[in-house]
C-alpha atoms as a PDB file:
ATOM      1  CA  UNK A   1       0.000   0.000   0.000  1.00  0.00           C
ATOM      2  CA  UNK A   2       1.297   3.570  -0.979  1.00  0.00           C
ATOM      3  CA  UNK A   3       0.979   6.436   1.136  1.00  0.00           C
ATOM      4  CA  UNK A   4      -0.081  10.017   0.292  1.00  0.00           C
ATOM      5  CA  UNK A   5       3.131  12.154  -0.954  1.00  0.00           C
ATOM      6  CA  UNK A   6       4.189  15.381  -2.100  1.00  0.00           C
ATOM      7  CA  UNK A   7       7.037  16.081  -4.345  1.00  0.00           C
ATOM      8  CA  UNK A   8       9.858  18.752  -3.139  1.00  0.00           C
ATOM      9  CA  UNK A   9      13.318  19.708  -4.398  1.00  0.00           C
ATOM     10  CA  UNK A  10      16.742  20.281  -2.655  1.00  0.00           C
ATOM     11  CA  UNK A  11      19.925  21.775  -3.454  1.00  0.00           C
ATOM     12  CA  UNK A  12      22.820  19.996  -2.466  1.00  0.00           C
ATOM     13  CA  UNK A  13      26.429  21.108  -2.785  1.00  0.00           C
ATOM     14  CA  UNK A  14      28.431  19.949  -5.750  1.00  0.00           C
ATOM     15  CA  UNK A  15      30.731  17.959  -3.671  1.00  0.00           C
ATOM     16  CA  UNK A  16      27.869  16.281  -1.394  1.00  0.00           C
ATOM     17  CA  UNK A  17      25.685  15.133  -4.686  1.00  0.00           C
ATOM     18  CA  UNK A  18      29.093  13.723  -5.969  1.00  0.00           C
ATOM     19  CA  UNK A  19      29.528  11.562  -2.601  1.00  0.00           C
ATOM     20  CA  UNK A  20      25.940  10.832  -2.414  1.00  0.00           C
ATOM     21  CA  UNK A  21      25.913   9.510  -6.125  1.00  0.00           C
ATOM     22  CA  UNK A  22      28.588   7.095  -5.661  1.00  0.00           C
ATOM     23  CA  UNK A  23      26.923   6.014  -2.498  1.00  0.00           C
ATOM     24  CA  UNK A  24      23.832   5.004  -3.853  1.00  0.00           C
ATOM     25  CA  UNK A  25      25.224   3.343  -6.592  1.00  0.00           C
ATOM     26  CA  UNK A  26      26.738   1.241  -3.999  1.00  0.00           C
ATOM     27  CA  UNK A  27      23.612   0.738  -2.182  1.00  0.00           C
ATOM     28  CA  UNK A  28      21.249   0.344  -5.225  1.00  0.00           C
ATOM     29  CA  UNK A  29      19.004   2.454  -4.213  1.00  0.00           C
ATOM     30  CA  UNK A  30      17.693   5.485  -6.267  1.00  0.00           C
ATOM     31  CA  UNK A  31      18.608   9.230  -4.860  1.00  0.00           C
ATOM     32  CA  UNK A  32      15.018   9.927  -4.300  1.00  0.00           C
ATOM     33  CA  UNK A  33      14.446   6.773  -1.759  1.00  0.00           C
ATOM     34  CA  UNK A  34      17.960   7.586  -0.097  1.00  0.00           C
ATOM     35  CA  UNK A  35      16.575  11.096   0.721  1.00  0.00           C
ATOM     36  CA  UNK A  36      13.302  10.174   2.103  1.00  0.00           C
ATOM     37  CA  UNK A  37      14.680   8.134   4.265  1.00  0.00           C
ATOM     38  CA  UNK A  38      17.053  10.379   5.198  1.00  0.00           C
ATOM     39  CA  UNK A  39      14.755  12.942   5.863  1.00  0.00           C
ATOM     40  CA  UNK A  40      12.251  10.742   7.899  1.00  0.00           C
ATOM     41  CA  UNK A  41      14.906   9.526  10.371  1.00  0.00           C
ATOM     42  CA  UNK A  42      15.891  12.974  11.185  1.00  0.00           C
ATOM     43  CA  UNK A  43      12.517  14.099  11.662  1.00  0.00           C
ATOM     44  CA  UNK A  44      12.377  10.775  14.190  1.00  0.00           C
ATOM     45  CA  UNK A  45      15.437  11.581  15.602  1.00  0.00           C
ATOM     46  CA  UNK A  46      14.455  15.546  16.392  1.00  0.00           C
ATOM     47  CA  UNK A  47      11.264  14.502  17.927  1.00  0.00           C
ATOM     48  CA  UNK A  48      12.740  12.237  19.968  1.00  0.00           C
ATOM     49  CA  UNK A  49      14.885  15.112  21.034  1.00  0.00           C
ATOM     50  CA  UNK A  50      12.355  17.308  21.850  1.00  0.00           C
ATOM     51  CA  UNK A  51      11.121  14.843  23.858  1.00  0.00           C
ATOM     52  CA  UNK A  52      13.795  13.715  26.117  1.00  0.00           C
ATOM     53  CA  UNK A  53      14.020  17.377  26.759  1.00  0.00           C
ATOM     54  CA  UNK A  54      10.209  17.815  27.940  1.00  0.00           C
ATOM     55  CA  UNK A  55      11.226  15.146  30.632  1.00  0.00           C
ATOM     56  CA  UNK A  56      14.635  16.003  31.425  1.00  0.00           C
ATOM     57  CA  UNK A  57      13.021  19.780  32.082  1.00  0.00           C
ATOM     58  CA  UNK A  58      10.456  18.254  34.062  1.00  0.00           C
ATOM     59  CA  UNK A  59      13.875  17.763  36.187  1.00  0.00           C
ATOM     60  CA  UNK A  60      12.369  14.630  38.117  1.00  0.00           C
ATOM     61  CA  UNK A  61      14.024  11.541  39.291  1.00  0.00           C
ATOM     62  CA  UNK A  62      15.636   9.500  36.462  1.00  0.00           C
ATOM     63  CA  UNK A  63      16.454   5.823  36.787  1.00  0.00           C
ATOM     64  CA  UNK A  64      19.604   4.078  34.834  1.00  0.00           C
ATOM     65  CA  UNK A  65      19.157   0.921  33.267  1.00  0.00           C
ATOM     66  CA  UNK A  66      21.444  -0.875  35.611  1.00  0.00           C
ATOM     67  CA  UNK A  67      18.862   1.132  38.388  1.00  0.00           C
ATOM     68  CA  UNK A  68      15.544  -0.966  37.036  1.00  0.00           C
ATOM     69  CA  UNK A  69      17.248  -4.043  36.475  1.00  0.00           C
ATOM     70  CA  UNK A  70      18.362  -3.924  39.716  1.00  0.00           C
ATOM     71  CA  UNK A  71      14.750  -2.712  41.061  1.00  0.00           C
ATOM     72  CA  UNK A  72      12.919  -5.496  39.078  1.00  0.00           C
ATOM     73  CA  UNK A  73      15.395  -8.446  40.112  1.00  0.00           C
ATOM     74  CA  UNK A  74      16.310  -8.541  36.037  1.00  0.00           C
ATOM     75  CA  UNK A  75      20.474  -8.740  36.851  1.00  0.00           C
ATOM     76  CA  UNK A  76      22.069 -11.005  34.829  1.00  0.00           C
END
């Protein structure tokens, strides 16, 4: 199933189309899938961002991992 898209254009640098040419040559991918993905991980990785910083501004109590396993009897 396809999902709803809209076309948009960027302008890259001579030097980083050049790299990103011979890069998805090697991955046999086309530019326009490279991109997307590109795009969509950064927009996953800035709202993730956004929201470790709600919490961490919240400035509660914050556990480590070694802290839960402990907590939960999970040590290995």
């Amino acid at each position: 199933m396809r999902h709803a898209a809209i076309a948009t254009s960027v302008r890259l640098p001579l030097g980083a189309d050049e790299i990103l040419e011979k890069l998805i040559k090697n991955l046999k991918i086309s530019k326009a899938r490279f991109i997307r993905e590109a795009v969509i991980e950064k927009i996953e990785d800035m709202l993730d961002i956004q929201e470790i910083q709600k919490v961490l501004a919240k400035k509660e109590k914050t556990y480590s991992m070694e802290e839960l396993k402990r907590e939960f009897g999970l040590e290995s």
